[in-house]
Protein backbone atom coordinates (compact mmCIF):
# COMPACT_ATOMS: atom_id res chain seq x y z
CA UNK A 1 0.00 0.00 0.00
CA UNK A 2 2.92 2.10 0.84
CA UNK A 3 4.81 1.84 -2.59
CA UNK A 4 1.22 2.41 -4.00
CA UNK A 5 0.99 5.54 -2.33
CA UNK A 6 4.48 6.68 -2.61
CA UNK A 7 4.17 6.29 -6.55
CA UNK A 8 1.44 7.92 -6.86
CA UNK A 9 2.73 11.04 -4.93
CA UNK A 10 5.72 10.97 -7.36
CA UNK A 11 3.59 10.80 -10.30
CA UNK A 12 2.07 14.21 -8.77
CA UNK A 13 5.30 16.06 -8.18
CA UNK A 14 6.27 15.04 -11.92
CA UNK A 15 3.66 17.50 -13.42
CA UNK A 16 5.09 20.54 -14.61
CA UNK A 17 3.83 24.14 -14.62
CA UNK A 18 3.89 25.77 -18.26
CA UNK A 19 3.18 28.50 -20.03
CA UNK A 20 0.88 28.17 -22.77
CA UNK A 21 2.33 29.91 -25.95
CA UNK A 22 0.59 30.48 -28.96
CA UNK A 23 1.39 27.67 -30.90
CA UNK A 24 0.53 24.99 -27.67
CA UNK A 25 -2.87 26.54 -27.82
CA UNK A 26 -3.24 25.81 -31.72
CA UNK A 27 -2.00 22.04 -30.82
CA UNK A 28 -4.84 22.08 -28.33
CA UNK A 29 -7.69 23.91 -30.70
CA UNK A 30 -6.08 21.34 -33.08
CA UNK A 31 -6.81 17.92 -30.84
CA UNK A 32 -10.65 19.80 -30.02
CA UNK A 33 -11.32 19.84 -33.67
CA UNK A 34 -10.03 16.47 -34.38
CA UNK A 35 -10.34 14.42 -30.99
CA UNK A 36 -7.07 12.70 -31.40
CA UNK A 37 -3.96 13.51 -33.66
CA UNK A 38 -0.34 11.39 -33.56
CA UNK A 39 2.69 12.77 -32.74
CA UNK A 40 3.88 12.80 -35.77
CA UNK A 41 0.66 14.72 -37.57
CA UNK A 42 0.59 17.33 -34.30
CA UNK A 43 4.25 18.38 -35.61
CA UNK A 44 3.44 18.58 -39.06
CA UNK A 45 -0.01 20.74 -38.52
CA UNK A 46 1.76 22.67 -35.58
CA UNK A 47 5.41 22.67 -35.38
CA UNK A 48 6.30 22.29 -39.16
CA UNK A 49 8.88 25.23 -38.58
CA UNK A 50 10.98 22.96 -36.08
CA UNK A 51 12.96 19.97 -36.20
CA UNK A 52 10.21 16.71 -35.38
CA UNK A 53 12.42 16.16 -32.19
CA UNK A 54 12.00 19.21 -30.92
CA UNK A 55 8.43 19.25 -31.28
CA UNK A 56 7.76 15.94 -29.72
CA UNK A 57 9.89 17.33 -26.90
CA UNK A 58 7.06 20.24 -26.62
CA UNK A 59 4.16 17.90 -27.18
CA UNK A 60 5.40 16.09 -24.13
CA UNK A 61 5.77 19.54 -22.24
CA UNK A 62 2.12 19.95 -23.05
CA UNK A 63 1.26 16.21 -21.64
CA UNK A 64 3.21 16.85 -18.24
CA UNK A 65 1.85 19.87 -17.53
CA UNK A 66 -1.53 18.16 -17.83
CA UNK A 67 -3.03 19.81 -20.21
CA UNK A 68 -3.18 16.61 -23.27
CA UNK A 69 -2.61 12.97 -22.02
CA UNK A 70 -1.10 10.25 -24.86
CA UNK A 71 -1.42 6.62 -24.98
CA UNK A 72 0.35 4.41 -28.18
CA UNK A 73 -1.49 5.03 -31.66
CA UNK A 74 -0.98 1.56 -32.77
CA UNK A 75 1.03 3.07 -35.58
CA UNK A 76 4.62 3.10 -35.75
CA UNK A 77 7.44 5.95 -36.19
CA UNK A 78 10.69 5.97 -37.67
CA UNK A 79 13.80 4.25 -35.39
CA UNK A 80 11.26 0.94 -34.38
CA UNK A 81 9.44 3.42 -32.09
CA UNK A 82 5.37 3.10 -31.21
CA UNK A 83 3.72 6.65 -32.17
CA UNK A 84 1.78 8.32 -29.95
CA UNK A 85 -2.06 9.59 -30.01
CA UNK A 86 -2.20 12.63 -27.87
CA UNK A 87 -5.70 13.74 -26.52
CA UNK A 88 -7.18 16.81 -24.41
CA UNK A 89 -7.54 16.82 -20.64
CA UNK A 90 -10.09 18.81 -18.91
CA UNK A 91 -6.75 21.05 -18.33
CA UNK A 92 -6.37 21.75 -21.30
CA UNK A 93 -10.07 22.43 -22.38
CA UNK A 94 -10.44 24.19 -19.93
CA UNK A 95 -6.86 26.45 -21.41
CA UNK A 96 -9.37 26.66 -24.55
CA UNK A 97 -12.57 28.09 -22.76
CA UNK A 98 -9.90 30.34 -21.32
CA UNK A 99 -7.81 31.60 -24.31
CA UNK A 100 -10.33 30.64 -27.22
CA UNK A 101 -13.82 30.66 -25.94
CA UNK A 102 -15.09 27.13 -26.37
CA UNK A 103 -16.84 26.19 -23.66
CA UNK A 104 -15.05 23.30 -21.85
CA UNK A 105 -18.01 21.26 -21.02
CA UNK A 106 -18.37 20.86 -24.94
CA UNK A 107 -14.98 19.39 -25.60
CA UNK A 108 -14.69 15.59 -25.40
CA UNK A 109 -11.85 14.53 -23.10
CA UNK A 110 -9.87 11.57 -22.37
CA UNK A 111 -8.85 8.52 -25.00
CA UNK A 112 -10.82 7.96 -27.86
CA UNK A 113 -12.85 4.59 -28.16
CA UNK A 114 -10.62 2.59 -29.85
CA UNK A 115 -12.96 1.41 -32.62
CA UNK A 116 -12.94 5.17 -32.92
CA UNK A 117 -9.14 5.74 -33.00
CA UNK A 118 -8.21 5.07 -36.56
CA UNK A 119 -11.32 7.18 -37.95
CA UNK A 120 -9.87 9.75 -36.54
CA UNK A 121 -6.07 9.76 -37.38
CA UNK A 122 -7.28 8.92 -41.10
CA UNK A 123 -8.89 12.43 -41.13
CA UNK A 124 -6.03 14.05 -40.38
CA UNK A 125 -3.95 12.19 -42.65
CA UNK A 126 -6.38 13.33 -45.61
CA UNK A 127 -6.12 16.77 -43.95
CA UNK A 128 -2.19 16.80 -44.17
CA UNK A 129 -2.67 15.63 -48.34
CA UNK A 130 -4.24 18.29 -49.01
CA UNK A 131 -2.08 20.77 -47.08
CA UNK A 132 0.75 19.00 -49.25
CA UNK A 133 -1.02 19.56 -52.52
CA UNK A 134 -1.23 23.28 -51.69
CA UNK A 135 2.33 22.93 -51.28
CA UNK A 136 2.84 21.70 -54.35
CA UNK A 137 0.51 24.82 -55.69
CA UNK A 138 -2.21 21.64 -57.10
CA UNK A 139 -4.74 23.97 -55.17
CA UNK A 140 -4.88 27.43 -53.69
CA UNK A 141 -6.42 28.67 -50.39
CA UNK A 142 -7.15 25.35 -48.45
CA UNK A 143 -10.10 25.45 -45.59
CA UNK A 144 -10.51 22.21 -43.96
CA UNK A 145 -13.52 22.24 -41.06
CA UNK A 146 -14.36 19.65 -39.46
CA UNK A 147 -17.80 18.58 -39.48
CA UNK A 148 -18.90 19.94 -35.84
CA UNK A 149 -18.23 23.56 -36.63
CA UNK A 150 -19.20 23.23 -40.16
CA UNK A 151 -22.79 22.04 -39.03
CA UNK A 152 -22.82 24.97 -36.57
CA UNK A 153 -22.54 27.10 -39.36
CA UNK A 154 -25.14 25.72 -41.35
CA UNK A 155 -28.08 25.11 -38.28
CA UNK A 156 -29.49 28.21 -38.87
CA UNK A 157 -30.81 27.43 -42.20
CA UNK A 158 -30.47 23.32 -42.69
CA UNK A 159 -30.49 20.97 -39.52
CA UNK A 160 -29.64 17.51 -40.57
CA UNK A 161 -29.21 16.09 -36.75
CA UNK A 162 -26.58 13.62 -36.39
CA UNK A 163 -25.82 13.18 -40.19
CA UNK A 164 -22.81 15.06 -40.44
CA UNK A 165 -20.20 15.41 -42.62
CA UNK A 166 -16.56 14.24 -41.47
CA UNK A 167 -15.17 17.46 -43.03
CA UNK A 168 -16.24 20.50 -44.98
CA UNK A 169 -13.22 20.91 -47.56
CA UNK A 170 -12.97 24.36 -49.44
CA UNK A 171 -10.54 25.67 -51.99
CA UNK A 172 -9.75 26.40 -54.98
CA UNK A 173 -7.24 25.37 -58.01
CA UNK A 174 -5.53 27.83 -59.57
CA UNK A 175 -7.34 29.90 -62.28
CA UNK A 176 -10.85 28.66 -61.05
CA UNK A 177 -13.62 29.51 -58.58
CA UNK A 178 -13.54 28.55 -54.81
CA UNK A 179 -15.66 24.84 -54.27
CA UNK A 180 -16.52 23.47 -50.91
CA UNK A 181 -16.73 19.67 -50.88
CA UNK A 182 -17.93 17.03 -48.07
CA UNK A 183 -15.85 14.70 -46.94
CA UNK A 184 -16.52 11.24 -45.34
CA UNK A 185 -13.71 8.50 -43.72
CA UNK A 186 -15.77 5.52 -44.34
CA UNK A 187 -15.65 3.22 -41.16
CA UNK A 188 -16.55 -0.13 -42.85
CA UNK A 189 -19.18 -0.86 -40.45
CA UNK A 190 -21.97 1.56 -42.06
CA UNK A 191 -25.65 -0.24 -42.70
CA UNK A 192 -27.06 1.14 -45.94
CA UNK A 193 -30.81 2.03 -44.51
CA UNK A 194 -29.96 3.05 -41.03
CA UNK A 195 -26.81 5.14 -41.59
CA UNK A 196 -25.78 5.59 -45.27
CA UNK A 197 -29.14 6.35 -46.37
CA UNK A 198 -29.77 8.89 -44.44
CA UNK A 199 -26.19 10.55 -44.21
CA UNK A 200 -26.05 10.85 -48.35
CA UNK A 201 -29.44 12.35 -48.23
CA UNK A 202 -28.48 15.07 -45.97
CA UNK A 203 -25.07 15.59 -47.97
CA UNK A 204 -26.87 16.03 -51.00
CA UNK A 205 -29.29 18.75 -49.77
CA UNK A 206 -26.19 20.93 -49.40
CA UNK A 207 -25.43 20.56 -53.10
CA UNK A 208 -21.88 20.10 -52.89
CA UNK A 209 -19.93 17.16 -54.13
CA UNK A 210 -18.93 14.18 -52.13
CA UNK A 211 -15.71 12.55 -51.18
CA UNK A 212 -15.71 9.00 -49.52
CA UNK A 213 -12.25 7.46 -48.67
CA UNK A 214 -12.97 3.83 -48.01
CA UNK A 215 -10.58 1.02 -46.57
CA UNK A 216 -10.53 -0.98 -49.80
CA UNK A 217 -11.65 -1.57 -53.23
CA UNK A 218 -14.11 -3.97 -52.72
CA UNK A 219 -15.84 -1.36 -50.56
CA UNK A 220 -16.43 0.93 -52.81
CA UNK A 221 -18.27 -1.60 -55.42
CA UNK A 222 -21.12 -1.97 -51.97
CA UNK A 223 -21.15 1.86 -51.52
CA UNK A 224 -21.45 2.61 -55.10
CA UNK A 225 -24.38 0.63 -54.96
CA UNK A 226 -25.64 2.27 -52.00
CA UNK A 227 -25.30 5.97 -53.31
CA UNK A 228 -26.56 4.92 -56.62
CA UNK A 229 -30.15 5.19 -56.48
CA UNK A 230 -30.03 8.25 -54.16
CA UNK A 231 -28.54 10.14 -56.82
CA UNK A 232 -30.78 9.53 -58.99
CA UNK A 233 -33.82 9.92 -56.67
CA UNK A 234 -32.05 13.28 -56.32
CA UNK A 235 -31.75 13.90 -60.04
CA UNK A 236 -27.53 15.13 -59.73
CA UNK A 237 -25.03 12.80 -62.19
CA UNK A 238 -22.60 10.27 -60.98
CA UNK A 239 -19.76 12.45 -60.54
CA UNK A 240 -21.49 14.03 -57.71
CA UNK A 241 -20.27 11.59 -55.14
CA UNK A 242 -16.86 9.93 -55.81
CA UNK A 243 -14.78 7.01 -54.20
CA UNK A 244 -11.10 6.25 -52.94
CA UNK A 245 -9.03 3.89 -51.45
CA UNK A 246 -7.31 5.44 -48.11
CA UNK A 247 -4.20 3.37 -48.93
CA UNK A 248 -3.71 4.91 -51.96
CA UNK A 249 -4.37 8.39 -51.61
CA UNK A 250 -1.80 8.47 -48.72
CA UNK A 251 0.75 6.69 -51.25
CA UNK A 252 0.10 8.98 -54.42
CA UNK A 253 -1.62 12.56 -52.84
CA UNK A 254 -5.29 13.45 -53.18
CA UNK A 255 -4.64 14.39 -57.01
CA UNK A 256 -2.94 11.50 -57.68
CA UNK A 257 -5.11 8.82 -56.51
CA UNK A 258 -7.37 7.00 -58.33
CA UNK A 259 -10.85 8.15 -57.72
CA UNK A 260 -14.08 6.19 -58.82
CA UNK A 261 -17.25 8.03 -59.58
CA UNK A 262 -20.60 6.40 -58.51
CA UNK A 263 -20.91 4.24 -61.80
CA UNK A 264 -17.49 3.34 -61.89
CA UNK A 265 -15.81 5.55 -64.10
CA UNK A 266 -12.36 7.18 -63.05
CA UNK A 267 -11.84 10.98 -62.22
CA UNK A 268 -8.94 12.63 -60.96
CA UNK A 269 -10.55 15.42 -59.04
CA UNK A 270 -8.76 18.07 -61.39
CA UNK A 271 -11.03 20.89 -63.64
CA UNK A 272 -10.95 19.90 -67.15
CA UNK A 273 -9.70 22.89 -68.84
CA UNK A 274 -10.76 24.13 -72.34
């Protein structure tokens, strides 16, 4: 009971006081809008201007002064080393009320549900491809919201309940228009009448194209013939809602993947110009 107690008092005196800087409160506005990001993707959306190691040494500044905790990602990092998945603490949502105005009761704390875990680093990862193909000047003036504020915005005027959107994508390539597009991680574990149904109805009352990144091929053969008929009952064209392998879009960028419309057809995203 003793050594119980006496490592749990350590454990206390271990937490360190810090100052929040500017960029620690974008890391935690960044785990709010995303639930759960890895190491490695906190760096890249956060601390691209630093060395990696330097910015997991901050990260872990952040997790001893309580405000994020961490826990393995399942993943693995360079040198044979597990990466973590960091998450907020009611520390550090309440360091958001405080410096950012979201309320801290709203922000989910903790570890995510595992089934939930992957979900949520493959957003991210999509997020970080497209924040590489604006490097590469394949698009211009990148907005990626995630699908709780997005929905915020649009409650006023549309209320679609639960079916929400993983991600409201805007931007623009170079020489066109701005588009907005919707963006959904599919979990493999969808039903066609009691959650697809519904959630591609609701997308398509916003009138802006669809983008589903699936697990695997043979997915996207099922969901094509899910989304089929509610296009049509909608009266928009195949190319409405379109299909890709998350495996592949990591490996070859957004704009490089292959991308399936609804009947099967291939698109690669990009404007065809005149």
């Amino acid at each position: 009971m003793r050594t119980i107690i006496e490592k749990s008092g350590r454990a206390k005196m271990r937490k360190k006081s810090l100052v929040l800087m500017e960029r620690d409160l974008q890391a935690l506005l960044q785990l709010y809008l995303h639930r759960t990001i890895t190491s490695t993707q906190l760096a890249r959306l956060c601390f691209s201007d630093i060395s990696y190691e330097t910015a997991r040494k901050r990260l872990r500044r952040l997790q001893q002064a309580g405000f994020t905790g961490c826990s393995s990602s399942g993943r693995m990092e360079g040198r044979g080393r597990p990466e973590l998945i960091y998450f907020l603490t009611t520390a550090g949502a309440k360091a958001l009320e405080q410096h950012k105005g979201v309320s801290w009761e709203e922000i989910p704390t903790g570890p995510p549900h595992t089934y939930h875990k992957e979900h949520f680093l493959r957003l991210v990862d999509v997020r970080l491809a497209l924040a590489a193909a604006q490097c590469e000047t394949v698009i211009e003036e990148l907005d990626f919201t995630t699908g709780r504020e997005f929905w915020k915005e649009l409650s006023g005027d549309i209320v679609y309940g639960a079916e929400q959107a993983d991600a409201t994508i805007s931007f623009r390539y170079p020489g066109s228009d701005n588009i907005r597009v919707l963006l959904e991680i599919d979990t493999g574990n969808f039903r066609q009448t009691r959650h697809w149904d519904p959630k591609i109805r609701a997308f398509l009352k916003t009138g802006y194209p669809i983008w589903v990144v699936t697990g695997s091929a043979p997915r996207i053969i099922t969901l094509q013939k899910w989304t089929q008929p509610l296009l049509e009952e909608a009266g928009v064209g195949p190319g409405k809602c379109v299909f890709a392998v998350y495996d592949d879009l990591i490996d070859k960028g957004i704009f490089g993947a292959v991308w399936q419309r609804t009947d099967g057809s291939i698109t690669d995203l990009r404007p065809k110009l005149s």
